[in-house]
PDB file of N, CA and C in Angstrom:
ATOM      1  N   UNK A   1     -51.475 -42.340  34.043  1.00  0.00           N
ATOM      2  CA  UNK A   1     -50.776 -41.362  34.852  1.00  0.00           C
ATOM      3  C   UNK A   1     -51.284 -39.969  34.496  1.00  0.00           C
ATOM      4  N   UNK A   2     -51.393 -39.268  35.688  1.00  0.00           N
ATOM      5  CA  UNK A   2     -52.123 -37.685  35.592  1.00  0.00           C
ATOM      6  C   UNK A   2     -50.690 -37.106  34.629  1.00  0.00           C
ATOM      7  N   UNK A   3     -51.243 -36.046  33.819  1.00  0.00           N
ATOM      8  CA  UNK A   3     -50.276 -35.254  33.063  1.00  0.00           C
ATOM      9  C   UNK A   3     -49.197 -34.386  34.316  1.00  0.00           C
ATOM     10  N   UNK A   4     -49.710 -34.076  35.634  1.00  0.00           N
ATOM     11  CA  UNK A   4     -49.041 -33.187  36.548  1.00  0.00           C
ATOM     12  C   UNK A   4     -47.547 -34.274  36.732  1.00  0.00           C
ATOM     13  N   UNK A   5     -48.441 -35.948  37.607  1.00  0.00           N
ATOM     14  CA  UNK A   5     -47.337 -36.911  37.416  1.00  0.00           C
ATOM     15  C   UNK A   5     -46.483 -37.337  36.839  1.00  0.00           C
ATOM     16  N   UNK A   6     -46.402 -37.324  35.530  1.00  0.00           N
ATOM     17  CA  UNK A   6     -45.539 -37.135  33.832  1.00  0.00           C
ATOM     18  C   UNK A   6     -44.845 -35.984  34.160  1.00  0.00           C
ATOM     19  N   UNK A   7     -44.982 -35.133  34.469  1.00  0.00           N
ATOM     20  CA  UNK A   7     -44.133 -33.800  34.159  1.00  0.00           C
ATOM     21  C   UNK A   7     -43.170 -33.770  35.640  1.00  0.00           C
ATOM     22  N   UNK A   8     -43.793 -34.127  36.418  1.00  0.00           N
ATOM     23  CA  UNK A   8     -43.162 -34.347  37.806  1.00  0.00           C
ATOM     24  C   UNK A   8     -41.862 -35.334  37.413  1.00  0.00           C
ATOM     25  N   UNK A   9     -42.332 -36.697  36.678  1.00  0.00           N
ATOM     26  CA  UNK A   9     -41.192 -37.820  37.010  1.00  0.00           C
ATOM     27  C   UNK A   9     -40.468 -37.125  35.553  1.00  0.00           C
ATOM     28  N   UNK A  10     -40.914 -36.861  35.153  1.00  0.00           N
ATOM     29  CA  UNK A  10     -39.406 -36.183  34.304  1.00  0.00           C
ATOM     30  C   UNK A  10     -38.800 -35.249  34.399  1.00  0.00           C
ATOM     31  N   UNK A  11     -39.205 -34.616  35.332  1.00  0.00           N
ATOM     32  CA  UNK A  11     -38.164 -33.374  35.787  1.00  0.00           C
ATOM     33  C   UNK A  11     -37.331 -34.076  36.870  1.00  0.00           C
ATOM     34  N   UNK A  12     -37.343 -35.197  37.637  1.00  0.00           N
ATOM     35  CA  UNK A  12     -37.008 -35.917  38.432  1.00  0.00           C
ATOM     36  C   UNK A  12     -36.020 -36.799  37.785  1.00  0.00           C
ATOM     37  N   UNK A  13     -36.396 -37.251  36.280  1.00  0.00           N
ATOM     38  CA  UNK A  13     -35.348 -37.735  35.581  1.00  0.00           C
ATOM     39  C   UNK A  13     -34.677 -36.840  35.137  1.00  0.00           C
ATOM     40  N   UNK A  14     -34.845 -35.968  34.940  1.00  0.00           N
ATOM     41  CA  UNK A  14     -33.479 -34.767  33.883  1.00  0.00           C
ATOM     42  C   UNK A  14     -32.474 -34.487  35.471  1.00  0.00           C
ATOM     43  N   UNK A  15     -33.017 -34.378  36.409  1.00  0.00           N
ATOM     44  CA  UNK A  15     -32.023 -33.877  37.739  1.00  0.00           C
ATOM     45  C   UNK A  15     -31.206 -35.179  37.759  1.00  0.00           C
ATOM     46  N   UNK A  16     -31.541 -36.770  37.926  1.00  0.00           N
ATOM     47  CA  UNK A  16     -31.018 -37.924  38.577  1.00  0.00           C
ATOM     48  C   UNK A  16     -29.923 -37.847  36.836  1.00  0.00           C
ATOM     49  N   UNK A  17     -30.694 -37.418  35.702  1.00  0.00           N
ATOM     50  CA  UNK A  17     -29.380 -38.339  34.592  1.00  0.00           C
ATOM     51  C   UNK A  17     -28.088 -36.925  34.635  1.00  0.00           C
ATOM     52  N   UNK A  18     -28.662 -35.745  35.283  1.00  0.00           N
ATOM     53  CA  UNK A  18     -27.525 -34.749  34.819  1.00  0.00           C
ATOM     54  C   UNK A  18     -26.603 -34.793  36.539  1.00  0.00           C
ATOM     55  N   UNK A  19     -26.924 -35.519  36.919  1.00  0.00           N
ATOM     56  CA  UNK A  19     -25.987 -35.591  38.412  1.00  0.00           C
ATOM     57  C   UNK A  19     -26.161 -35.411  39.268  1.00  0.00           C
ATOM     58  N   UNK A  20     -27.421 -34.533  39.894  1.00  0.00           N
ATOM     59  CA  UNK A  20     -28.331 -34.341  40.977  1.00  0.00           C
ATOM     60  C   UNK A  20     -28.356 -35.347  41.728  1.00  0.00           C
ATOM     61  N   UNK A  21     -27.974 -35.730  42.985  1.00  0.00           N
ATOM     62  CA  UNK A  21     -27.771 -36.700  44.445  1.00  0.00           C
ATOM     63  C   UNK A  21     -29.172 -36.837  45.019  1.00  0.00           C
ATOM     64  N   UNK A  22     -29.449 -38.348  44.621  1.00  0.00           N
ATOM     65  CA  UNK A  22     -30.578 -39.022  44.618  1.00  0.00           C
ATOM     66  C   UNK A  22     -31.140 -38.245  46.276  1.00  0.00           C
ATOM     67  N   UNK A  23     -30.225 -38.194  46.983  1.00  0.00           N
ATOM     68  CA  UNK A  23     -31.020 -38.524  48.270  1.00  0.00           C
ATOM     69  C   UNK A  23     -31.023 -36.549  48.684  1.00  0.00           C
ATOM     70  N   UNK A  24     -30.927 -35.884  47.866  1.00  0.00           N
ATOM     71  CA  UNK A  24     -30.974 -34.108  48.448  1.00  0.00           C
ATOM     72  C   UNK A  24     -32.785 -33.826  47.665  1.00  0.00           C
ATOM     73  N   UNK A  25     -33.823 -33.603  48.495  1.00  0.00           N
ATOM     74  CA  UNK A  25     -34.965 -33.233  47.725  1.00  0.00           C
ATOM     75  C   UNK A  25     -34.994 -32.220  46.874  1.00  0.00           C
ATOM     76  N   UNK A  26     -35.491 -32.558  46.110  1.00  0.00           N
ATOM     77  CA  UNK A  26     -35.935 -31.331  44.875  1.00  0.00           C
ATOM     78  C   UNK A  26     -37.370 -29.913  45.604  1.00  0.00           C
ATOM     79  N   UNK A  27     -37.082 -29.048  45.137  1.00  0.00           N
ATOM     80  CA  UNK A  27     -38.344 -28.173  45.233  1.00  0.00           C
ATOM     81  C   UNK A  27     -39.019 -27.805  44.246  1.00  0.00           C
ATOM     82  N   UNK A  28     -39.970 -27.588  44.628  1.00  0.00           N
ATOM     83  CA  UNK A  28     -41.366 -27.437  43.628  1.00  0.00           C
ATOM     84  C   UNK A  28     -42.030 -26.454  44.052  1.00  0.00           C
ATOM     85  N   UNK A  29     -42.011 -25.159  43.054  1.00  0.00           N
ATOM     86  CA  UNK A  29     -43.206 -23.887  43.445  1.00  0.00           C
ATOM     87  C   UNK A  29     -44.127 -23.842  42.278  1.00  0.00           C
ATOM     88  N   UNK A  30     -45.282 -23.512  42.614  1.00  0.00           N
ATOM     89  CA  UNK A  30     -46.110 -23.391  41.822  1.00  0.00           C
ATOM     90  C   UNK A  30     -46.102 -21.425  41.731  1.00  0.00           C
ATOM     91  N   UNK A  31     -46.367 -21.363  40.038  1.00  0.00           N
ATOM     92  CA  UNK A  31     -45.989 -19.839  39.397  1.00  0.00           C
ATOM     93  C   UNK A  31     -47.202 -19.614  39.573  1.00  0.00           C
ATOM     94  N   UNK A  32     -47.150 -18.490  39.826  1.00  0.00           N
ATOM     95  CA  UNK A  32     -48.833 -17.166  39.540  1.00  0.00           C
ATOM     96  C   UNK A  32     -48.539 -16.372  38.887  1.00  0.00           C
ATOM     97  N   UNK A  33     -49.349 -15.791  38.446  1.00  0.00           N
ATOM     98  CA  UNK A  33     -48.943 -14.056  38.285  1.00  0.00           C
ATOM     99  C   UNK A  33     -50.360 -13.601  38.147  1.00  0.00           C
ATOM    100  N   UNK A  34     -50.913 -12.202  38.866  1.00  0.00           N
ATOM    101  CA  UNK A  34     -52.354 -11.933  38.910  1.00  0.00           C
ATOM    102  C   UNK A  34     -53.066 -12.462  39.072  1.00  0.00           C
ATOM    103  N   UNK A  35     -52.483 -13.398  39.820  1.00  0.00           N
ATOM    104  CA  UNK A  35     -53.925 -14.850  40.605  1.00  0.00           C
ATOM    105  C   UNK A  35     -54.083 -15.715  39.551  1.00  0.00           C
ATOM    106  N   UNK A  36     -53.601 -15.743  38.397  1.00  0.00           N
ATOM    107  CA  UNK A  36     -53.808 -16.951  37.584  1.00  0.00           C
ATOM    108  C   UNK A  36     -52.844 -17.982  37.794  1.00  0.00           C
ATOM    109  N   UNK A  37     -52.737 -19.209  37.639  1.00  0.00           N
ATOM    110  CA  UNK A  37     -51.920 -20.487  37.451  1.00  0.00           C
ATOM    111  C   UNK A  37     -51.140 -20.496  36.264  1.00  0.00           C
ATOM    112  N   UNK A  38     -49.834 -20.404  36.685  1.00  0.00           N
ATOM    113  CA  UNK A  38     -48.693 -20.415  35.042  1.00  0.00           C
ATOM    114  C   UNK A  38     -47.888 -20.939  35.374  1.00  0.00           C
ATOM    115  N   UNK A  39     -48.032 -22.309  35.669  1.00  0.00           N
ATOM    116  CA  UNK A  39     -47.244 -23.701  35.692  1.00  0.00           C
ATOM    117  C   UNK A  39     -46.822 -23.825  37.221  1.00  0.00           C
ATOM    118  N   UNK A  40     -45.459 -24.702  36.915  1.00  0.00           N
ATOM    119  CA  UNK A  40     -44.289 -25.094  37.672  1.00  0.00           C
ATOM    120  C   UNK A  40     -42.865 -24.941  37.354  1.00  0.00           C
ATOM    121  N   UNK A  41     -42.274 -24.670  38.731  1.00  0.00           N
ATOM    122  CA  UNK A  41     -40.627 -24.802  38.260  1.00  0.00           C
ATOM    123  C   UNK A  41     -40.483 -25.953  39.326  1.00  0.00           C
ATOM    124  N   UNK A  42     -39.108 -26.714  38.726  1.00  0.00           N
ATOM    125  CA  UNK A  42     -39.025 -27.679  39.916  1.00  0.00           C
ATOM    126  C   UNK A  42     -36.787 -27.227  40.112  1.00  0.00           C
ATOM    127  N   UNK A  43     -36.611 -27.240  41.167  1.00  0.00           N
ATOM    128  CA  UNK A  43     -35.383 -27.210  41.587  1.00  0.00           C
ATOM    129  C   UNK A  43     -34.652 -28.634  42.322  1.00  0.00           C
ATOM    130  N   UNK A  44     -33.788 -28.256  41.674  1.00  0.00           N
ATOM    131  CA  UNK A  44     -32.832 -29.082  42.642  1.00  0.00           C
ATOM    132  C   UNK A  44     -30.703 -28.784  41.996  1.00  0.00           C
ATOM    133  N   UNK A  45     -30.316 -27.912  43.177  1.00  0.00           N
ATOM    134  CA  UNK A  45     -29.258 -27.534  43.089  1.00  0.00           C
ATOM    135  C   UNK A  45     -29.109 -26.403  41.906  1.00  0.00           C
ATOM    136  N   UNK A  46     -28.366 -26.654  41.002  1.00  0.00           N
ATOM    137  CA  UNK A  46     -28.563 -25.642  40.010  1.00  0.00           C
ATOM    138  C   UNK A  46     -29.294 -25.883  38.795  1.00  0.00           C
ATOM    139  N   UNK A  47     -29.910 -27.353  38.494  1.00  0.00           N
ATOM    140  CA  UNK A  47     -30.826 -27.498  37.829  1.00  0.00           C
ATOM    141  C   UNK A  47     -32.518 -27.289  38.004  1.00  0.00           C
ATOM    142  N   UNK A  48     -33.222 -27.370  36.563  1.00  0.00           N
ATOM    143  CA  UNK A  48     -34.542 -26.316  36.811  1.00  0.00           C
ATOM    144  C   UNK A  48     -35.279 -27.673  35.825  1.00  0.00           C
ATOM    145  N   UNK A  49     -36.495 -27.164  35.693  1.00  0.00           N
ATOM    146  CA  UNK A  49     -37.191 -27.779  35.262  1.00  0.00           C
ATOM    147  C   UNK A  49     -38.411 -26.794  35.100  1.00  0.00           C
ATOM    148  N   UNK A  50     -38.802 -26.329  34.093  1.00  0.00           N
ATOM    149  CA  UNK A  50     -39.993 -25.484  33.947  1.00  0.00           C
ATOM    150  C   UNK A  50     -41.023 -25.222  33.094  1.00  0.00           C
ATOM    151  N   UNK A  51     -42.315 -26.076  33.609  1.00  0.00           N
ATOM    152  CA  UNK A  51     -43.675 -26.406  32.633  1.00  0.00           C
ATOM    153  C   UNK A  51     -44.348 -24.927  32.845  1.00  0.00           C
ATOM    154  N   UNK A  52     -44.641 -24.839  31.159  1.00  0.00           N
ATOM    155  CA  UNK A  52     -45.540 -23.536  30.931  1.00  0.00           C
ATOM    156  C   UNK A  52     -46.767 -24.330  30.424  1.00  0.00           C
ATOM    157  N   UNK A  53     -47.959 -24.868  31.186  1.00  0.00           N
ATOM    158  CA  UNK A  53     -49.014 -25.358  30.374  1.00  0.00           C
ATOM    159  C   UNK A  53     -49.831 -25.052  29.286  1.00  0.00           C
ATOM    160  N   UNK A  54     -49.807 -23.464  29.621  1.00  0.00           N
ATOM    161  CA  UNK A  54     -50.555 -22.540  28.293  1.00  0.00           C
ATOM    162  C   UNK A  54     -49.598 -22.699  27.085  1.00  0.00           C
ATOM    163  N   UNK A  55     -48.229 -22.862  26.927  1.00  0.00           N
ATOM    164  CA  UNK A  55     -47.547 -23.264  25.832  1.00  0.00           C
ATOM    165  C   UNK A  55     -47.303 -24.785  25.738  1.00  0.00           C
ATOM    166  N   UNK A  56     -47.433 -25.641  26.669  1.00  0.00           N
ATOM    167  CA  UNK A  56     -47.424 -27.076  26.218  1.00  0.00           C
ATOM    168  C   UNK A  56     -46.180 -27.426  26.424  1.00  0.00           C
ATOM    169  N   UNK A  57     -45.440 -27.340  26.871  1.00  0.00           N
ATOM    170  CA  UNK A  57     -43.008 -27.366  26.915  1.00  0.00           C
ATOM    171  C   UNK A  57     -43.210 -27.026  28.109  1.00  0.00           C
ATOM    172  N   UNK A  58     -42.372 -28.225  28.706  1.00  0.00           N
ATOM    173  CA  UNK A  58     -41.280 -28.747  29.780  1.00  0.00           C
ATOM    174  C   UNK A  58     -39.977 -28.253  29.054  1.00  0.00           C
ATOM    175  N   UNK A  59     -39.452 -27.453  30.042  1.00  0.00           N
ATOM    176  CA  UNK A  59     -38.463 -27.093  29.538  1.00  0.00           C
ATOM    177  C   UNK A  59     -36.954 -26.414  30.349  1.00  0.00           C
ATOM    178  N   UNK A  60     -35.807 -27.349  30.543  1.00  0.00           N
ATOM    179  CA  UNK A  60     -34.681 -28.080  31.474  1.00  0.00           C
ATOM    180  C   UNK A  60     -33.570 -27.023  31.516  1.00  0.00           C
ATOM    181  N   UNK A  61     -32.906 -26.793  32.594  1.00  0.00           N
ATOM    182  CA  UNK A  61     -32.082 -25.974  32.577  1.00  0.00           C
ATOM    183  C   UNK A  61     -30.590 -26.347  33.361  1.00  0.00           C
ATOM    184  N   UNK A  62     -29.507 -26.147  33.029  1.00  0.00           N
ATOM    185  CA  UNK A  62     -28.759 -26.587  34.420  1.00  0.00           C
ATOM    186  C   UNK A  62     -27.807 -25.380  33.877  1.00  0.00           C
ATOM    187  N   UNK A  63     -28.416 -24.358  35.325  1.00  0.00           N
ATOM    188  CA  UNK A  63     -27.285 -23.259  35.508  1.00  0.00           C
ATOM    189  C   UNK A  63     -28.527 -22.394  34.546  1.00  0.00           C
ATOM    190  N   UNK A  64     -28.140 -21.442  33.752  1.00  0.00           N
ATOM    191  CA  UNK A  64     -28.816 -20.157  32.718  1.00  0.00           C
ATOM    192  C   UNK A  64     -28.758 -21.040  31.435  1.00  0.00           C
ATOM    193  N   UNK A  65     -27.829 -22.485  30.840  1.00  0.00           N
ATOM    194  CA  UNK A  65     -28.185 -22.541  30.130  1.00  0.00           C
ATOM    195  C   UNK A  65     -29.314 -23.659  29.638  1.00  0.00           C
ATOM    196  N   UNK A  66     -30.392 -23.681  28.944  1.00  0.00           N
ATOM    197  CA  UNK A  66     -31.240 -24.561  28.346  1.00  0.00           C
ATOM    198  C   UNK A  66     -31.024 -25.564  27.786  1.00  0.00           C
ATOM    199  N   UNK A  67     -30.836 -26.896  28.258  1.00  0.00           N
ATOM    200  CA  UNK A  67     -30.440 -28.049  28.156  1.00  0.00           C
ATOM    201  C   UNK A  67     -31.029 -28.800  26.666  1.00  0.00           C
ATOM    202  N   UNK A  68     -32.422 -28.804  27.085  1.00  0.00           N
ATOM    203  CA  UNK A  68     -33.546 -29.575  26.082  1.00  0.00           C
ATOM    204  C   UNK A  68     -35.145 -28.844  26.052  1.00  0.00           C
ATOM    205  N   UNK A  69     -36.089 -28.927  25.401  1.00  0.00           N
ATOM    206  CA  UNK A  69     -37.357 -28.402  25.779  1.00  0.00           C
ATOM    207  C   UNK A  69     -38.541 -30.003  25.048  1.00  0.00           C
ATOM    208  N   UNK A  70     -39.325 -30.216  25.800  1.00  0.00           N
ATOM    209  CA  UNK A  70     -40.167 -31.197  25.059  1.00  0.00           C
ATOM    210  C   UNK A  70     -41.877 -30.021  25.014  1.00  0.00           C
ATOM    211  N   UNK A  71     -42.306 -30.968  23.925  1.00  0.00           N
ATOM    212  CA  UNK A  71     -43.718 -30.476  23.935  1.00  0.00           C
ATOM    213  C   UNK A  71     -44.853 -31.674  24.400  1.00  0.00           C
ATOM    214  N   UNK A  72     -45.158 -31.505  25.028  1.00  0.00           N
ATOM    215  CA  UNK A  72     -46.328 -32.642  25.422  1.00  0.00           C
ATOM    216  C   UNK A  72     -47.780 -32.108  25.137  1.00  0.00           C
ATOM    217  N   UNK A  73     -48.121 -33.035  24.520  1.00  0.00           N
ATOM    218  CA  UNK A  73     -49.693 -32.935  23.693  1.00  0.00           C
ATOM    219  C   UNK A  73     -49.961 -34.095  24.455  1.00  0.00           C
ATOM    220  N   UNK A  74     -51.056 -34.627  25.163  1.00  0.00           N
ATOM    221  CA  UNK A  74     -51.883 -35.290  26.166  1.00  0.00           C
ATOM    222  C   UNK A  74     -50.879 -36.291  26.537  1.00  0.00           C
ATOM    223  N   UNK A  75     -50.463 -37.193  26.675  1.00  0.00           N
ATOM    224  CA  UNK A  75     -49.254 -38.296  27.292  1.00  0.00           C
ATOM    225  C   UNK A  75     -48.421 -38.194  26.022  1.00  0.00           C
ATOM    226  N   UNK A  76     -48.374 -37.895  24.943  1.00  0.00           N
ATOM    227  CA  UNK A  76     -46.959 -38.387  24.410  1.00  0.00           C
ATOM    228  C   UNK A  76     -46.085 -37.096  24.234  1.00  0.00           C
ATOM    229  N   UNK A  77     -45.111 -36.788  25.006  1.00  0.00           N
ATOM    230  CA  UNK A  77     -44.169 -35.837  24.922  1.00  0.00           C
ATOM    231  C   UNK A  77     -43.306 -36.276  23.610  1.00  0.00           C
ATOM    232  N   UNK A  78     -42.730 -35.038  23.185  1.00  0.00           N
ATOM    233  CA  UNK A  78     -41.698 -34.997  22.013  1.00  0.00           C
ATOM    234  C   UNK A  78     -40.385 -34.295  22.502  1.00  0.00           C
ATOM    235  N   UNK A  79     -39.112 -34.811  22.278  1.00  0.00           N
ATOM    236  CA  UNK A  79     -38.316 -33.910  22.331  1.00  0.00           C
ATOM    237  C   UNK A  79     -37.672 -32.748  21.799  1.00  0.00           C
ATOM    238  N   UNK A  80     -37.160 -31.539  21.924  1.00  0.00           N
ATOM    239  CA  UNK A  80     -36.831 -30.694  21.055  1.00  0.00           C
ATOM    240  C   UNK A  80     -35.160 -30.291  21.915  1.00  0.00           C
ATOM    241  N   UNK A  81     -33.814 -31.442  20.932  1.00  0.00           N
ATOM    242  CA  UNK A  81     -32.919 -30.228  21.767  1.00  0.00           C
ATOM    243  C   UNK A  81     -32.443 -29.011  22.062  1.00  0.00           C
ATOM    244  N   UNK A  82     -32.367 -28.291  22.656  1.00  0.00           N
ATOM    245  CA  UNK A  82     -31.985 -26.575  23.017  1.00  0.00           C
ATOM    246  C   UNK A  82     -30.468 -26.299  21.593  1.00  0.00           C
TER     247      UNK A  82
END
């Protein structure tokens, strides 16, 4: 599995285990700033999901506060709770 796909289905799992309604789609923007690439956020309702690749952390939000953060080094993510 591509590392983009990994980070996708687990932001897909943190929305489905914290209560997020299987059937409302999630959104997905891709971040810039000065024309460079600085990740993803993924939405759905008031939960977040937000990969910084240059720091390596997926890192979960529901509402302002920070749920969990993992670090992923090539497929094996680690967890770190908030």
């Amino acid at each position: 599995m591509q590392q983009y796909e990994s980070i996708r289905a687990q932001a897909i799992d943190f929305f489905l285990e914290n209560g997020a309604d299987p059937t409302i789609e999630f959104q997905e923007v891709i971040l810039l700033s000065n024309g460079h690439y600085n990740g993803r956020r993924f939405y759905c309702n008031q939960l977040q999901a937000i990969w910084m690749p240059e720091d390596g952390e997926l890192a979960f939000f529901n509402g302002d506060t920070e749920q969990a953060r993992i670090s992923i080094s090539g497929n094996q993510p680690t967890a770190n709770a908030a």
